[in-house]
C-alpha atoms as a PDB file:
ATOM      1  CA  UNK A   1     -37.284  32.553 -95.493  1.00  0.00           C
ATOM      2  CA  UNK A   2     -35.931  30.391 -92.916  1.00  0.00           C
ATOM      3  CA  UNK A   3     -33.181  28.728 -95.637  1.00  0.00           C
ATOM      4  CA  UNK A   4     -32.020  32.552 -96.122  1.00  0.00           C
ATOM      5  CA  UNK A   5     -31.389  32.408 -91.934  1.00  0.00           C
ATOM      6  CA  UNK A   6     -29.487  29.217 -91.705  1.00  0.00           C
ATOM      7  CA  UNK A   7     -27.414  30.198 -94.766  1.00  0.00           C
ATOM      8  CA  UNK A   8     -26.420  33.338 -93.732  1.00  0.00           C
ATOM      9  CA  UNK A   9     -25.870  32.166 -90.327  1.00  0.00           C
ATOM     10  CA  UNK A  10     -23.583  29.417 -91.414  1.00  0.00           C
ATOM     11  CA  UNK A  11     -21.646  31.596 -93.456  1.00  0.00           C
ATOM     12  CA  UNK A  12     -21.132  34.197 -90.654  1.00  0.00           C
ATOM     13  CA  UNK A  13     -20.093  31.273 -88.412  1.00  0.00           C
ATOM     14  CA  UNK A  14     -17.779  30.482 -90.979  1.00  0.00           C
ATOM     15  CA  UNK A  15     -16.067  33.643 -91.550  1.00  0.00           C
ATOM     16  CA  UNK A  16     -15.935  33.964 -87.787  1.00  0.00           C
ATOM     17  CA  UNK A  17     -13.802  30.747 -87.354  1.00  0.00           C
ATOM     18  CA  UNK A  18     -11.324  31.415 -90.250  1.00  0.00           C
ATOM     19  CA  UNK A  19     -10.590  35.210 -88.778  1.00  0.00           C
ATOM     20  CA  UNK A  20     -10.416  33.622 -85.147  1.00  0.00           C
ATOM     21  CA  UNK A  21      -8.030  31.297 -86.497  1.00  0.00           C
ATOM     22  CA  UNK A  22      -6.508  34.094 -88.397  1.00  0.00           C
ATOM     23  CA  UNK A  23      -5.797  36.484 -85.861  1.00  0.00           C
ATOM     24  CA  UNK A  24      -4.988  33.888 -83.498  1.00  0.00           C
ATOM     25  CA  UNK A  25      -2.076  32.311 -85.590  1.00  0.00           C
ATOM     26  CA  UNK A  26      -1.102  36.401 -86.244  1.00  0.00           C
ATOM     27  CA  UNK A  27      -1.406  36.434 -82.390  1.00  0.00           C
ATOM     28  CA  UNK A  28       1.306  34.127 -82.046  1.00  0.00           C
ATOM     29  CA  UNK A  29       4.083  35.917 -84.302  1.00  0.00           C
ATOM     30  CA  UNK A  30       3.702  38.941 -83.033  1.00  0.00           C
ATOM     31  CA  UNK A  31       4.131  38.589 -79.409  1.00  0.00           C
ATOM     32  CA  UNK A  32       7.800  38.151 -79.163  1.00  0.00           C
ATOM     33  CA  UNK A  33       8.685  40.858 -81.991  1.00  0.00           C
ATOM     34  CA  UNK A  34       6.638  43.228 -79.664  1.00  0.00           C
ATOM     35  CA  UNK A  35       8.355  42.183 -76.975  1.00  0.00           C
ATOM     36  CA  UNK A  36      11.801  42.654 -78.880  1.00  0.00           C
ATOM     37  CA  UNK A  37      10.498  45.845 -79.725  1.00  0.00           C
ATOM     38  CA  UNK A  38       9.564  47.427 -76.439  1.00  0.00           C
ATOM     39  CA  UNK A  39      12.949  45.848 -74.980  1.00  0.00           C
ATOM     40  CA  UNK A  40      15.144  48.349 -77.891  1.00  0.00           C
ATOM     41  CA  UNK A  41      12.519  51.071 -77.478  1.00  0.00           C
ATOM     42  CA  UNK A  42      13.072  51.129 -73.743  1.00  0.00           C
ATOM     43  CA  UNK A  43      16.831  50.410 -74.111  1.00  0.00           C
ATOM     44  CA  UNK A  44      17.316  53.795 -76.331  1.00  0.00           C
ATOM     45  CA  UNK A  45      15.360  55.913 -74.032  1.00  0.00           C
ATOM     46  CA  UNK A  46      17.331  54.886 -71.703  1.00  0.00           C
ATOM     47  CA  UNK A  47      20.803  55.730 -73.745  1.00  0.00           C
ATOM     48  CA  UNK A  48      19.038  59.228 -74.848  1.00  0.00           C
ATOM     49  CA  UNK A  49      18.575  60.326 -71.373  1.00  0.00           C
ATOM     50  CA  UNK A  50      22.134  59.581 -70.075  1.00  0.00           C
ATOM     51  CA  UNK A  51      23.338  60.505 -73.663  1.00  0.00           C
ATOM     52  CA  UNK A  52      21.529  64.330 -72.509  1.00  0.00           C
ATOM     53  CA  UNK A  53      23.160  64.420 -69.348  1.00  0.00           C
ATOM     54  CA  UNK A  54      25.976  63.448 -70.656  1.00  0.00           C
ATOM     55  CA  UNK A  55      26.367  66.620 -73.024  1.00  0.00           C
ATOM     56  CA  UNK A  56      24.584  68.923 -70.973  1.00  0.00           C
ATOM     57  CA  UNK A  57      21.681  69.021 -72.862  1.00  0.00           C
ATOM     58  CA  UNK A  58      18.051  69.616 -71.299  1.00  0.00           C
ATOM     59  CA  UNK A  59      16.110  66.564 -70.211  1.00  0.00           C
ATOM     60  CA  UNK A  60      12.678  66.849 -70.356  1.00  0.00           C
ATOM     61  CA  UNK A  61      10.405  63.930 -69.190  1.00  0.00           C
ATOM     62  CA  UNK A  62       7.695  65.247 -71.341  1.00  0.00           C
ATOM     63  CA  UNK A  63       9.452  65.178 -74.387  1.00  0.00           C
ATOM     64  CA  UNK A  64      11.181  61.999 -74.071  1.00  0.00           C
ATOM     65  CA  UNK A  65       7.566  60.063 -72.833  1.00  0.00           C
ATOM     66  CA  UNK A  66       6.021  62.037 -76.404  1.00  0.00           C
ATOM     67  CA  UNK A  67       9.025  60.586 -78.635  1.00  0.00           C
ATOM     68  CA  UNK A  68       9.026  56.783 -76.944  1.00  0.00           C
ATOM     69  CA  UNK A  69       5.436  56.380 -77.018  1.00  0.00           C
ATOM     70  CA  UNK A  70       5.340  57.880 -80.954  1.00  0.00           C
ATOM     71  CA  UNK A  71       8.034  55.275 -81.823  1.00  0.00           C
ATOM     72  CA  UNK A  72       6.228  52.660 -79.743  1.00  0.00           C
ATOM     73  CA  UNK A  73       2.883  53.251 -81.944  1.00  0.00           C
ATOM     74  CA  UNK A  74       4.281  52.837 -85.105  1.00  0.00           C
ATOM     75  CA  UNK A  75       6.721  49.796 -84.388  1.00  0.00           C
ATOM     76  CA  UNK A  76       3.889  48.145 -82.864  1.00  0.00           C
ATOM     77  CA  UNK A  77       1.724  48.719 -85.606  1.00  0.00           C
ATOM     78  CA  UNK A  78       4.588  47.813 -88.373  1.00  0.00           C
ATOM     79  CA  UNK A  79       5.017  44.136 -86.116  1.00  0.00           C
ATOM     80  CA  UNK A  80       1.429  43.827 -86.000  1.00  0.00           C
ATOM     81  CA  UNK A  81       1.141  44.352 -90.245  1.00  0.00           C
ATOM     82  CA  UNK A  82       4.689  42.671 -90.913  1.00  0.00           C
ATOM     83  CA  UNK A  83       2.900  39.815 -88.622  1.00  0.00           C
ATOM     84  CA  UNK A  84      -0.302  39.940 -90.512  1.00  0.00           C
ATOM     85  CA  UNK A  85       1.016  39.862 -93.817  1.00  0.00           C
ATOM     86  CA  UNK A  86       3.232  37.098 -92.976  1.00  0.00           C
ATOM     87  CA  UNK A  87       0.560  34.906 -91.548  1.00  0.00           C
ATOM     88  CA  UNK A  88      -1.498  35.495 -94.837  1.00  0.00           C
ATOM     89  CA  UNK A  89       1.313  34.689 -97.131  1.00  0.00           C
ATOM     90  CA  UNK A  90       1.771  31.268 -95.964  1.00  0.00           C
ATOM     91  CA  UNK A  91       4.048  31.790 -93.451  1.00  0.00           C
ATOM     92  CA  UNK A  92       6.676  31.222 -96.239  1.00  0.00           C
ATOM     93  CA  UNK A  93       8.946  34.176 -96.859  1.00  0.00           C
ATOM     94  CA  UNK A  94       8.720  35.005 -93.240  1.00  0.00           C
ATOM     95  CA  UNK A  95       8.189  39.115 -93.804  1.00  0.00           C
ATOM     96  CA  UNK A  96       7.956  39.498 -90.099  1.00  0.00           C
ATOM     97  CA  UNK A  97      11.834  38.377 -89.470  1.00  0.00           C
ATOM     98  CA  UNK A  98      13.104  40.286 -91.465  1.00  0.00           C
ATOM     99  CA  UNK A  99      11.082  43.578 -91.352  1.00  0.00           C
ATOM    100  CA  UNK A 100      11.126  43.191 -87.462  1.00  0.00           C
ATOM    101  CA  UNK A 101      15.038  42.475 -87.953  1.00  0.00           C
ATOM    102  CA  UNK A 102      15.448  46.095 -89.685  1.00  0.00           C
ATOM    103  CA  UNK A 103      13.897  47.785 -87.222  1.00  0.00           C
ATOM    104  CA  UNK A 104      15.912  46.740 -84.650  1.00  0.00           C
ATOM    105  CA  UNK A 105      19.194  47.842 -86.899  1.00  0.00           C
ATOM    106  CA  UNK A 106      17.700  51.114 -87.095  1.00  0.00           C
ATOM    107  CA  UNK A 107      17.350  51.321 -83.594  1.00  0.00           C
ATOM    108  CA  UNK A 108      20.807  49.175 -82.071  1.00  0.00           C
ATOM    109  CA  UNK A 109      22.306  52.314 -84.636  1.00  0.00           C
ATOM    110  CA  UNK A 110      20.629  54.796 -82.842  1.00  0.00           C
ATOM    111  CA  UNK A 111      21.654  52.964 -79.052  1.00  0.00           C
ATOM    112  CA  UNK A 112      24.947  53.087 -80.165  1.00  0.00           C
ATOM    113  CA  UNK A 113      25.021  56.545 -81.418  1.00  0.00           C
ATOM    114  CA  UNK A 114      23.640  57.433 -77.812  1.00  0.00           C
ATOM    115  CA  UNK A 115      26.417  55.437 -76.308  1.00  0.00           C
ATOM    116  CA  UNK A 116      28.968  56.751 -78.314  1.00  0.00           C
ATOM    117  CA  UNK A 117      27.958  60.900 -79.225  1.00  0.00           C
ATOM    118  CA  UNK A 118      28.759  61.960 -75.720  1.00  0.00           C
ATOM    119  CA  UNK A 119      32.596  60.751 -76.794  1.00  0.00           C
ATOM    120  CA  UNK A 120      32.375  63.134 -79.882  1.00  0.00           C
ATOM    121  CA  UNK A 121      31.965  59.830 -82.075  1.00  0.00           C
ATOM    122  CA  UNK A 122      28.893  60.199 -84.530  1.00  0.00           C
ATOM    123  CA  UNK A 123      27.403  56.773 -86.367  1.00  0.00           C
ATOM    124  CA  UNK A 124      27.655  57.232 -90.019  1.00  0.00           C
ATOM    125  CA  UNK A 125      24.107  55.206 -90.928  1.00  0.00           C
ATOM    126  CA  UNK A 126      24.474  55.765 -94.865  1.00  0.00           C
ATOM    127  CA  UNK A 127      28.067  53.960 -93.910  1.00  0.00           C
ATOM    128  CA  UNK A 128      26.517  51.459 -91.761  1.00  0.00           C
ATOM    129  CA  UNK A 129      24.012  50.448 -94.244  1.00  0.00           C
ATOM    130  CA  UNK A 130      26.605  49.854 -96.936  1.00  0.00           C
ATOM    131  CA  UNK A 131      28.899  47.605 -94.913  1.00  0.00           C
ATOM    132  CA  UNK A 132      26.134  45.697 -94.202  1.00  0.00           C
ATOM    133  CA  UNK A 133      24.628  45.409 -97.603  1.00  0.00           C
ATOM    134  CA  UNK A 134      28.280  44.376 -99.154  1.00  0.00           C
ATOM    135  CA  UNK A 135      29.012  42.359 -96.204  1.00  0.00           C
ATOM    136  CA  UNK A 136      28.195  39.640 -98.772  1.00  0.00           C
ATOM    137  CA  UNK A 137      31.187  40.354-101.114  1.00  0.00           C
ATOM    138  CA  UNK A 138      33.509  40.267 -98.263  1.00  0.00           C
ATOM    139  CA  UNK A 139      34.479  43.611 -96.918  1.00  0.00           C
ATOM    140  CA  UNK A 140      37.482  44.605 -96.049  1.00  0.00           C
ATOM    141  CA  UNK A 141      38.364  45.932 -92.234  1.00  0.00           C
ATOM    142  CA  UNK A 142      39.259  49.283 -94.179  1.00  0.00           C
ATOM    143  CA  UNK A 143      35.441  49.446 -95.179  1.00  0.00           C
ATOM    144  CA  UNK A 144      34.280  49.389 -91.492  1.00  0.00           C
ATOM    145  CA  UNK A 145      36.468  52.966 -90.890  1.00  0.00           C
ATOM    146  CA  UNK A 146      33.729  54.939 -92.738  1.00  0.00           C
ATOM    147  CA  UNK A 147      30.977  53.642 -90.191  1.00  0.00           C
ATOM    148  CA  UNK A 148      32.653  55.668 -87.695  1.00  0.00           C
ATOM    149  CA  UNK A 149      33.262  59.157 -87.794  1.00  0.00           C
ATOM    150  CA  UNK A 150      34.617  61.583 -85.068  1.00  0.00           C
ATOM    151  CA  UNK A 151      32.236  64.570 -84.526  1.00  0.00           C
ATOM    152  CA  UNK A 152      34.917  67.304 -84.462  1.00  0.00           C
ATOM    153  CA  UNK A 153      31.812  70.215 -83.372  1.00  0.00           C
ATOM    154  CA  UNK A 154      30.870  67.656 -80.473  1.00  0.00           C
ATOM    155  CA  UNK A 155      34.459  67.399 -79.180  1.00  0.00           C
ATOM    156  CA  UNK A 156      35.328  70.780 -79.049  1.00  0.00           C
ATOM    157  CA  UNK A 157      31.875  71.536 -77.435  1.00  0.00           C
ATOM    158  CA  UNK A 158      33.008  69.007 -74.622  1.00  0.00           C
ATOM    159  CA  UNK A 159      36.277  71.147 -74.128  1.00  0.00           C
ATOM    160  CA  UNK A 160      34.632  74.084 -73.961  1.00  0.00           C
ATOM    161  CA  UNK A 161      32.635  72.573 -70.888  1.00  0.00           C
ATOM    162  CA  UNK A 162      35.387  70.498 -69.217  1.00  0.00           C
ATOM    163  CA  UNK A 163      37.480  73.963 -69.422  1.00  0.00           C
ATOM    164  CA  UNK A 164      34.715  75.576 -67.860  1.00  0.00           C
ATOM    165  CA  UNK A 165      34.522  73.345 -64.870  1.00  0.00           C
END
């Protein structure tokens, strides 16, 4: 009876160092990516609010806390399993760099959409994605015109108002 105890007690021990060390070394990659992603998170809420005012759309705090802390669940979670998986791969085809890396295309697209909608300029992202996929075969500067697109609806609604005022 007592050889069942130790056994099972070394074991436990064990499995408790490996997953300390585990976590711990997961720990370590994820910090900065979170912090990278709470610095783009924060940085489009910020370019979504002044993008509203800009176009005279309705700002509502509630709305805008709901949608940031929605995006800020799942990125976090998607660093903290990019991280993970990373970590128990061997550290070798380093996931997390590249996941993390995509996410913050998605959302530098989406800053830059802010920044540039209230001019009645809209971000192609289908566009986007395919420059930067054949960016490899060496794309011409006539390639890079179908990123951006001007928003003809979004221009004349921004006459409309100016002629208002």
């Amino acid at each position: 009876m007592e050889d069942k105890g130790v056994i099972s007690g070394a074991i436990q021990g064990g499995f408790a160092s490996i997953a300390a060390g585990f976590v711990s070394e997961s720990l370590n990659h994820m910090i900065p990516w979170l912090i990278v992603s709470f610095v783009v998170i924060m940085t489009d809420l910020a370019f979504g609010v002044r993008k509203s005012l800009l176009t005279g759309e309705k700002v509502r705090f509630s709305r805008a806390m709901r949608a940031t802390m929605g995006k800020m669940v799942t990125y976090f979670a998607f660093v903290c399993m990019v991280c993970m998986l990373n970590v128990a791969s061997g550290l070798n085809w380093q996931i997390d760099v590249y996941s993390c890396l995509l996410v913050c295309f998605i959302e530098v697209c989406s800053i830059f959409g802010n920044i540039l909608k209230p001019k009645g300029i809209r971000i192609d992202l289908l566009g986007a994605a395919r420059v930067f996929v054949k960016k490899a075969a060496n794309v011409d500067s006539e390639d890079v015109k179908c990123i951006l697109k001007e928003d003809k609806q979004d221009k004349n609604d921004k006459n409309e108002k100016n002629e208002k005022n």
